[in-house]
Protein backbone atom coordinates (compact mmCIF):
# COMPACT_ATOMS: atom_id res chain seq x y z
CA UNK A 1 -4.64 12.70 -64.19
CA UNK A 2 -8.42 13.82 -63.82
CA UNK A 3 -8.97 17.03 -65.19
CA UNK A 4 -12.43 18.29 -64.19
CA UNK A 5 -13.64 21.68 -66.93
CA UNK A 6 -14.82 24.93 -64.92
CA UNK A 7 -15.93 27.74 -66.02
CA UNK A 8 -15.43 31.16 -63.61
CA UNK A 9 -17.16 34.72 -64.14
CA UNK A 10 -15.08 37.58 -63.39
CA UNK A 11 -18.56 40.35 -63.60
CA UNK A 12 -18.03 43.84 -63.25
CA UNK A 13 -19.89 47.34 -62.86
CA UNK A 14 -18.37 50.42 -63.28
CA UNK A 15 -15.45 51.87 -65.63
CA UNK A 16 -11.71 52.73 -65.78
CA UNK A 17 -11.20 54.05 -61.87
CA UNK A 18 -14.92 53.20 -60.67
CA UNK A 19 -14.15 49.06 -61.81
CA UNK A 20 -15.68 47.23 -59.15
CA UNK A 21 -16.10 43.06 -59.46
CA UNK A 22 -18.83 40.58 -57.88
CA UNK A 23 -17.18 38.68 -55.78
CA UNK A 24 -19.12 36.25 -52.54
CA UNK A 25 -19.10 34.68 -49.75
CA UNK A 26 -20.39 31.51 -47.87
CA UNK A 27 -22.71 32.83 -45.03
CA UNK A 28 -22.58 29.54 -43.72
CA UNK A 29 -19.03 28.53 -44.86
CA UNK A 30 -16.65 31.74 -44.21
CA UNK A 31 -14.17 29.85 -44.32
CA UNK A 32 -14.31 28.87 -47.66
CA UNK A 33 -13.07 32.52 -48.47
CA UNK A 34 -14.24 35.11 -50.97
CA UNK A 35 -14.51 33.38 -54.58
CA UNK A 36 -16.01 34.37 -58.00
CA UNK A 37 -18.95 32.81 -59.66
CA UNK A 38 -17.98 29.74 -61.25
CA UNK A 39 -18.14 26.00 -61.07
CA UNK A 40 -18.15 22.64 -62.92
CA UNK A 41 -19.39 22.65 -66.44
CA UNK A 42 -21.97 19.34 -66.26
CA UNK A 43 -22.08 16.35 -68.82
CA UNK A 44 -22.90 17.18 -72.35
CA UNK A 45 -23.45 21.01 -70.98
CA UNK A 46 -22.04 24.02 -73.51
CA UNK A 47 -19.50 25.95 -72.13
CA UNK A 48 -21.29 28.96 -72.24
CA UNK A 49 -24.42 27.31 -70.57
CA UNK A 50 -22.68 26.46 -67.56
CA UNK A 51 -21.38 29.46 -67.18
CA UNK A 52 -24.69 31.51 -67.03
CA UNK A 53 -26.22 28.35 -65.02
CA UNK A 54 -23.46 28.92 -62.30
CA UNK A 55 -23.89 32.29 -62.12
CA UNK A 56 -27.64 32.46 -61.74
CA UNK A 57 -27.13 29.46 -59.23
CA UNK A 58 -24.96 31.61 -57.51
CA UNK A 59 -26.04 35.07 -57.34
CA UNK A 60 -29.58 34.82 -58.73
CA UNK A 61 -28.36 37.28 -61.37
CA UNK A 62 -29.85 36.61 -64.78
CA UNK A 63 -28.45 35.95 -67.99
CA UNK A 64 -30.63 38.77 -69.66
CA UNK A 65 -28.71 40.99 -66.98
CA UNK A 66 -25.23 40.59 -68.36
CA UNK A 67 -23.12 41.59 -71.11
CA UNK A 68 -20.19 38.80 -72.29
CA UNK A 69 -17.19 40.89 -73.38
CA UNK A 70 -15.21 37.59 -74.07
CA UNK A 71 -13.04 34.62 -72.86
CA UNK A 72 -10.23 35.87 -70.50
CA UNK A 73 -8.22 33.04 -70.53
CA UNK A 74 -7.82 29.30 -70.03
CA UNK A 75 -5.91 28.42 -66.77
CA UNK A 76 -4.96 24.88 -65.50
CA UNK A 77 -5.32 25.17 -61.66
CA UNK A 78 -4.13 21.74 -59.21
CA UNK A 79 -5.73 22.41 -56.33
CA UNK A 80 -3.15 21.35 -53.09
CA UNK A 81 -5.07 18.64 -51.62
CA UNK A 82 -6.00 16.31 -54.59
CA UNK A 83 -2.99 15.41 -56.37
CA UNK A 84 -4.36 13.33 -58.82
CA UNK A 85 -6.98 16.11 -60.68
CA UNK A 86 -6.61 19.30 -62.53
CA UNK A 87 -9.50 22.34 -62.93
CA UNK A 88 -9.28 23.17 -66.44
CA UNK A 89 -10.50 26.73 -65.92
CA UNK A 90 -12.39 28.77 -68.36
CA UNK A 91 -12.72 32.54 -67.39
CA UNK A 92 -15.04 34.58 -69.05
CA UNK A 93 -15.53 38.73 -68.48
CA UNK A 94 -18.98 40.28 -68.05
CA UNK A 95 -20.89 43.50 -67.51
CA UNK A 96 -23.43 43.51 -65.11
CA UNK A 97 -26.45 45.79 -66.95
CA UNK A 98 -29.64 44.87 -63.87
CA UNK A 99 -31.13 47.17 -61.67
CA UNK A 100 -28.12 48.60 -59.19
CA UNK A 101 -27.37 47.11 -55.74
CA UNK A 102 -24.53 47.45 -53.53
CA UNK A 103 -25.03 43.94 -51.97
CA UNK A 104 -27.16 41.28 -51.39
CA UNK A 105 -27.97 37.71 -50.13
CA UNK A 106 -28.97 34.44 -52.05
CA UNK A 107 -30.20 31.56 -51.22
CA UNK A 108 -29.06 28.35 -53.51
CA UNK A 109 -32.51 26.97 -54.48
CA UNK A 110 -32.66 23.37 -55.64
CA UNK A 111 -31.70 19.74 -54.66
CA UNK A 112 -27.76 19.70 -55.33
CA UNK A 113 -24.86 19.60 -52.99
CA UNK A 114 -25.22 23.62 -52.77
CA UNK A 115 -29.36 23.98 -51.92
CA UNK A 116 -30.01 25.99 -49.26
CA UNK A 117 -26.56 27.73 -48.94
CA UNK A 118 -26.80 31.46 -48.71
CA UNK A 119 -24.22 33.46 -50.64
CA UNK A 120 -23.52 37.32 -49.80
CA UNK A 121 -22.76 38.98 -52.81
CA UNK A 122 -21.47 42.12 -52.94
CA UNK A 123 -19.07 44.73 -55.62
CA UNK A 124 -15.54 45.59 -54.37
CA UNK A 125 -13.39 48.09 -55.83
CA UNK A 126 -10.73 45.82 -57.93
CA UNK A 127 -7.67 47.92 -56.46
CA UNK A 128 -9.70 46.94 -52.76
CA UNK A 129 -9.44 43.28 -54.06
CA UNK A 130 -9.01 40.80 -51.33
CA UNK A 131 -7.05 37.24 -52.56
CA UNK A 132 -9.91 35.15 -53.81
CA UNK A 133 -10.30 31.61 -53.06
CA UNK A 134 -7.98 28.62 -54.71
CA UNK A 135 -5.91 31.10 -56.84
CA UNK A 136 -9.48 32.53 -58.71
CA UNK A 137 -7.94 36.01 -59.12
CA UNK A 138 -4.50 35.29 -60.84
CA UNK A 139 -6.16 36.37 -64.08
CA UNK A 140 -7.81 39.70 -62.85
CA UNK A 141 -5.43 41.95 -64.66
CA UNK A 142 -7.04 40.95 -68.27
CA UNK A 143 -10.11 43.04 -66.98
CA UNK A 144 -8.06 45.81 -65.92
């Protein structure tokens, strides 16, 4: 079996009742679903690199703009339609600590498989939580 490392970035604003998480969207791919940062960690990459990489890739936010709190967890996830691999996901917690916005768009910059995609980005309540894409909120309560 294939097992293919990821790294996902459940990022928050807010405390206790006010919790709210970054979550996006595909503007030109809805149907992709609502879905964390996150992605592949690359060849030879640290863990913690790809982690920020994906999220700046992502959202455009910054790694001076967060705060790590830790490591959530390590979850195996098979995704339905490729038997043969397995997403060894890493999921980390952060604190978003930039300039406040509600929402926003960004546009994937670049020459990989993502480049010119525009992501909308915006907080949601995490009791408002919708079900996130391929299973990426079954760890959500560790933030809690």
């Amino acid at each position: 079996m294939e097992v293919k490392r990821k790294v996902l970035a459940y990022i928050t604003t807010g405390r206790d009742s006010e919790l709210k998480l970054l979550i996006f969207e595909h503007k030109n791919k809805p149907d992709a679903g609502w879905q964390v940062p996150g992605g592949s960690i690359e060849k030879d990459e640290l863990l913690i690199d790809a982690l920020y990489r994906e999220i700046e890739e992502e959202t455009g936010i910054l790694r001076e703009q967060l705060e790590l709190n830790g490591k959530v967890n390590k979850r195996n996830y098979f995704p339905a339609n490729r038997k043969h691999i397995v997403h060894e996901r890493n999921i980390f917690h952060l604190t978003y600590t930039g300039p406040e916005k509600s929402e926003w768009d960004f546009i994937v910059r670049g020459d990989g498989a993502d480049s010119g995609m525009v992501f909308h980005c915006l907080w949601i309540p995490v009791q408002e939580l919708p079900s996130l894409a391929a299973e990426q909120d079954t760890e959500i309560e560790f933030i809690i």
